[in-house]
Every structure is written in structure tokens, then in C-alpha cells.
Protein backbone atom coordinates (compact mmCIF):
# COMPACT_ATOMS: atom_id res chain seq x y z
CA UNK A 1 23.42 44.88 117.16
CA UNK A 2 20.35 43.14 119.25
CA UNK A 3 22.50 39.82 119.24
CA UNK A 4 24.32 38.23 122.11
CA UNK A 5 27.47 37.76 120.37
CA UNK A 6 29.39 40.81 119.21
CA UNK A 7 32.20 40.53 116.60
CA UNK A 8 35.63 42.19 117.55
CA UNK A 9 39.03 42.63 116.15
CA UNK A 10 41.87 41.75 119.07
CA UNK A 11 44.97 44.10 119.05
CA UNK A 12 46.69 42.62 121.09
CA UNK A 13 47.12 39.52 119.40
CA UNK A 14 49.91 39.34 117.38
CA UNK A 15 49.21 38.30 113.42
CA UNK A 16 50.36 34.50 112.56
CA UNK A 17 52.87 36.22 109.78
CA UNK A 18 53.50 39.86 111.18
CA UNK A 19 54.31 42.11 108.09
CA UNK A 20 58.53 42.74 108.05
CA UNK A 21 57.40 46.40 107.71
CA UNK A 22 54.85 47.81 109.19
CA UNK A 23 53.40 51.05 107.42
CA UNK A 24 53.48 54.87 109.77
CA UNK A 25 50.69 56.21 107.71
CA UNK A 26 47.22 54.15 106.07
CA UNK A 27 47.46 52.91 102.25
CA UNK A 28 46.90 55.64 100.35
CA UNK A 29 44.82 53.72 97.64
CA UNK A 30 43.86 50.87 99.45
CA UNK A 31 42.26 47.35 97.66
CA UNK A 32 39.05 47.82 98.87
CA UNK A 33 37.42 50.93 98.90
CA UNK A 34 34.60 49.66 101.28
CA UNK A 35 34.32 47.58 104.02
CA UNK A 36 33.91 43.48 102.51
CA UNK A 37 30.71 42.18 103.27
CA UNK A 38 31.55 39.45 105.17
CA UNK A 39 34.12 39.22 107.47
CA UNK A 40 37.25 37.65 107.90
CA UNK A 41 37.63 34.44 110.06
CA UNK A 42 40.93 35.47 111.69
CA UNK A 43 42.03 37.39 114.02
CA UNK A 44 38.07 38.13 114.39
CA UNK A 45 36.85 36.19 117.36
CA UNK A 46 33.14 36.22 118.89
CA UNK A 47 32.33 37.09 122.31
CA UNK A 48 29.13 35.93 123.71
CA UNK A 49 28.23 38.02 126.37
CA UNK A 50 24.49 38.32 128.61
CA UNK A 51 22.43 40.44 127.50
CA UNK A 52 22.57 43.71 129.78
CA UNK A 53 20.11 44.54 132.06
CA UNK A 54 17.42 46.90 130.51
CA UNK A 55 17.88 48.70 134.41
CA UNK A 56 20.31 48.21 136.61
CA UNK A 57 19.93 46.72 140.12
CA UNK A 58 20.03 49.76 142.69
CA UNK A 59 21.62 48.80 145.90
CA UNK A 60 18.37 49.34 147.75
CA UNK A 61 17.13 46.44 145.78
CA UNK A 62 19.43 44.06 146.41
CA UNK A 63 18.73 42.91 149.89
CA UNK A 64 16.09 43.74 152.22
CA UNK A 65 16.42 45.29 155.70
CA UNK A 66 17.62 42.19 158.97
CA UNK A 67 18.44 42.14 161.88
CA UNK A 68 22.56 41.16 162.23
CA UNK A 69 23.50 38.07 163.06
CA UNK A 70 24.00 38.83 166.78
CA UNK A 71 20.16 40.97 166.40
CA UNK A 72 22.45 44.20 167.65
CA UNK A 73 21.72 46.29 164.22
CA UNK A 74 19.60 46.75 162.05
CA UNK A 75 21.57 46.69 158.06
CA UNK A 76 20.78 46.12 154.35
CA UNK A 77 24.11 44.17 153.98
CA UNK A 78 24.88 40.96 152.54
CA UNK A 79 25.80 39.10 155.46
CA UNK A 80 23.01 36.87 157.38
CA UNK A 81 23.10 33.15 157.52
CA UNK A 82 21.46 31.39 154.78
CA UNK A 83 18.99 29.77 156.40
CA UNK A 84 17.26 32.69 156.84
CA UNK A 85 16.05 32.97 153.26
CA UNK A 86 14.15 29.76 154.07
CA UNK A 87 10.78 30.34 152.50
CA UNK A 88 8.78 29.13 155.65
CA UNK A 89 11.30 31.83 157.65
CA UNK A 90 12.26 34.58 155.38
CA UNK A 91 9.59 37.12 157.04
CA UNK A 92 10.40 37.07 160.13
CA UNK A 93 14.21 38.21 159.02
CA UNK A 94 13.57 40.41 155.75
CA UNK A 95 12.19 43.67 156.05
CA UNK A 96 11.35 46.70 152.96
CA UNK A 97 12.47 49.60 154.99
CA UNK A 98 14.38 50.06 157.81
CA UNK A 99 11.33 51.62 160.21
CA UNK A 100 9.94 47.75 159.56
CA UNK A 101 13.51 45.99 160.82
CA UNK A 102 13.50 48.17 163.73
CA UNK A 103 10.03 47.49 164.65
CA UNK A 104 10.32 44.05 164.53
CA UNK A 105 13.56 43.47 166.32
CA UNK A 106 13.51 46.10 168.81
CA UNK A 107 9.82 47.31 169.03
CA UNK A 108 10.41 51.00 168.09
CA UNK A 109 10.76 52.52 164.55
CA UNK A 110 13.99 53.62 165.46
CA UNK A 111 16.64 51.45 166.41
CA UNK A 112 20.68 51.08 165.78
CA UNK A 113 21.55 50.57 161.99
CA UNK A 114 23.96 50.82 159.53
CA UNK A 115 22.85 51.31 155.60
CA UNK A 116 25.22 49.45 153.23
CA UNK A 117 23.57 51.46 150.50
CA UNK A 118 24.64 55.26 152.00
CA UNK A 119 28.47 56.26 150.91
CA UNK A 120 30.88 57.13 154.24
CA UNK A 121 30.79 60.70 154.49
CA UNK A 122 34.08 60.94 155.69
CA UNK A 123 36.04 57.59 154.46
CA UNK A 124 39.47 57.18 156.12
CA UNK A 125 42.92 58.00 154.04
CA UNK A 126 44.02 54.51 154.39
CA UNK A 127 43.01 51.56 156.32
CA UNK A 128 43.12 50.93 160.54
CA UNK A 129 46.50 48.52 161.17
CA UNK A 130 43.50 46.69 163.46
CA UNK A 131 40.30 47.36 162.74
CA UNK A 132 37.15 46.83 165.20
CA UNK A 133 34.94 43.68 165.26
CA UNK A 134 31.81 45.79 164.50
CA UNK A 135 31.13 49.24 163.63
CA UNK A 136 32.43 51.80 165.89
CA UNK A 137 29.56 54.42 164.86
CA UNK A 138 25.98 53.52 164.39
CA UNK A 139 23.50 55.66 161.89
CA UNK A 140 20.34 56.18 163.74
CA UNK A 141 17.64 58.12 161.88
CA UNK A 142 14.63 59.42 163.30
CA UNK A 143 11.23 58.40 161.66
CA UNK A 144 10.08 61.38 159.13
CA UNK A 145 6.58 62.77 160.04
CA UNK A 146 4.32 61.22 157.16
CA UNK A 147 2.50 64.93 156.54
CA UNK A 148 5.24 67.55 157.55
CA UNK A 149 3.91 71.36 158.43
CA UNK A 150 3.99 73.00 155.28
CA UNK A 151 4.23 76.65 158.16
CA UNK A 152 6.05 77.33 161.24
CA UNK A 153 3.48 77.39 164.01
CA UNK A 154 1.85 81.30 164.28
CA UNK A 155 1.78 81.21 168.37
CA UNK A 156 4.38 78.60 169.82
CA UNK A 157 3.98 77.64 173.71
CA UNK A 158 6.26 79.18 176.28
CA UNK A 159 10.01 77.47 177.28
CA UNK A 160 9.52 75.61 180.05
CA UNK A 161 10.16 76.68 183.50
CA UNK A 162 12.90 76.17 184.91
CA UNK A 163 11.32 75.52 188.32
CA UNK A 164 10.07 72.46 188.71
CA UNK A 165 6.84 71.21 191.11
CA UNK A 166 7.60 71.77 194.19
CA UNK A 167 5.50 68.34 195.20
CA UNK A 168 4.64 66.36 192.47
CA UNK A 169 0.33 65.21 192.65
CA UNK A 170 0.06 61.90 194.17
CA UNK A 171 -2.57 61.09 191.99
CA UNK A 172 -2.38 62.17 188.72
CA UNK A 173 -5.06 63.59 185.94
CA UNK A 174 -5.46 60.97 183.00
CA UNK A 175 -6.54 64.09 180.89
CA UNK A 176 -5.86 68.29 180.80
CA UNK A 177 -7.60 70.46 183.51
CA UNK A 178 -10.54 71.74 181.52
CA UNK A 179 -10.09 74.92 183.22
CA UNK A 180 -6.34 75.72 184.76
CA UNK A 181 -5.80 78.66 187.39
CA UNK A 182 -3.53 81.18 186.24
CA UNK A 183 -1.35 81.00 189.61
CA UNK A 184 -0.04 77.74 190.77
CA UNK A 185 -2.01 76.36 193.87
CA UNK A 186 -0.30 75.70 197.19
């Protein structure tokens, strides 16, 4: 095709003089045995049409990661006031991943958020007669380790007592004993 405008018959138009008898079956020997080479002017109409998109938008590249409007969340939605897509502003709203928003807002790479892109796992049957103002559960993810362990660890340390110091040091070590007793001192 390559062309914007794409020729189509409409069905569902009704013919200015309808035939009084419409055939069941196609003409048997019809006029024309091929197609004409140009076609007719009615009931052909044009529709123009963009051209589609080569790739289409993701919803991870729609919007970037901001704070909501009352800084509570962190989201990917659609909803933020305008003026913060002011050029001289936009960076201190609009984040690329979520790690950045809640680093930013809250000071932590983890923070409350909710991910317009990522389906409900468990969507309701049909619609809450009065729904909440805001989310009633918030998606929290933990921040992946950048270079996981390809191996469990061989020796793992010991559980944790469950006796705690009986007096806590009144001044603490900034750094490990270099060479620990094996009996707790009194």
C-alpha cells in the first residue's frame, strides 16, 4: 500500500438504486473476468488515516516515574499537574525508574508506589459501590542486588541467639574485635 489513504468498499451503505432482486449465489459468467483497472467512484470512499507507528509506545515509555500530587507515592501514572513538565522544573518531578523517584522524594531507594504499567493480579468482579480516595494497597519492591550470587553461600553464620547482652558496652567498637574470645566476658 505505503500510502496514507486506503481505498475501501462500505457495506453498510445502502446502493443509490438497490437491485429489486438481489442474487443468493455470484454471476456465474460475470462481465468482467478481472478486476477493472481503475476503480469506481461510488460507493468507494477514501480514508486517510496516520501512518502507524513503526513500534508501538510501551507503557513504560509513556510517562516517567513522580512523586503524587500530595508527594505520598511514588507512580508512573498520568496524573500530576501540568506545571510540572515546565522545562526549567521537569527534573526535579520526572524520574527513569522508580529507585530514582524514591530517592528523590523520600531519600531511600525504596519507598511507597504504585506502577500504572503492572496488571492487578487479582482485579475485583465488579466495581466498589464507594470506592477509596487513594489506593488501599501500596506495591513496595525491594531494590535488586546489581551482581546477584550466582551460589548459595558454602558455610553460612549461625542463627542468632536468642539471648541477648546481658549489659549492652557503654562505649562501643567502631570496627570488629580483631581477635574475639570464644566465651562471653563478664
Amino acid at each position: 500500500f505505503n500510502t496514507t489513504t486506503c481505498m475501501y468498499e462500505d457495506i453498510c451503505t445502502p446502493t443509490l438504486v438497490p437491485s429489486s432482486s438481489p442474487s443468493s449465489v455470484p454471476t456465474e459468467n460475470p462481465t468482467t473476468p478481472t478486476p477493472s483497472k481503475t476503480p469506481t467512484s461510488s460507493p468507494v470512499l477514501p480514508v486517510v488515516s496516520p501512518a502507524p507507528s513503526p513500534k508501538p509506545t510501551i507503557c513504560e515509555e509513556r510517562t516517567k516515574w513522580h512523586p503524587n500530587k500530595d508527594f505520598s507515592i511514588c507512580t508512573n501514572d498520568m496524573d500530576f499537574p501540568p506545571m510540572w513538565e515546565n522545562p526549567n522544573v521537569i527534573d526535579n518531578y520526572f524520574h527513569d525508574s522508580l529507585e530514582e523517584c524514591c530517592e528523590a522524594v523520600f531519600g531511600s531507594p525504596i519507598c511507597p508506589s504504585v506502577d500504572d504499567c503492572a496488571p492487578t493480579v487479582n482485579p475485583t468482579l465488579s466495581p466498589t459501590v464507594s470506592p477509596s480516595a487513594s489506593p488501599v494497597s501500596v506495591i513496595t519492591t525491594p531494590v535488586p542486588s546489581p551482581e546477584p550470587t550466582k551460589t548459595p553461600t558454602k558455610t553460612p553464620t549461625k542463627q542468632p541467639t536468642n539471648q541477648p547482652t546481658q549489659s549492652p558496652s557503654m562505649s562501643p567498637s567502631y570496627e570488629p574485635t580483631k581477635s574475639p574470645s570464644k566465651s562471653p566476658s563478664s
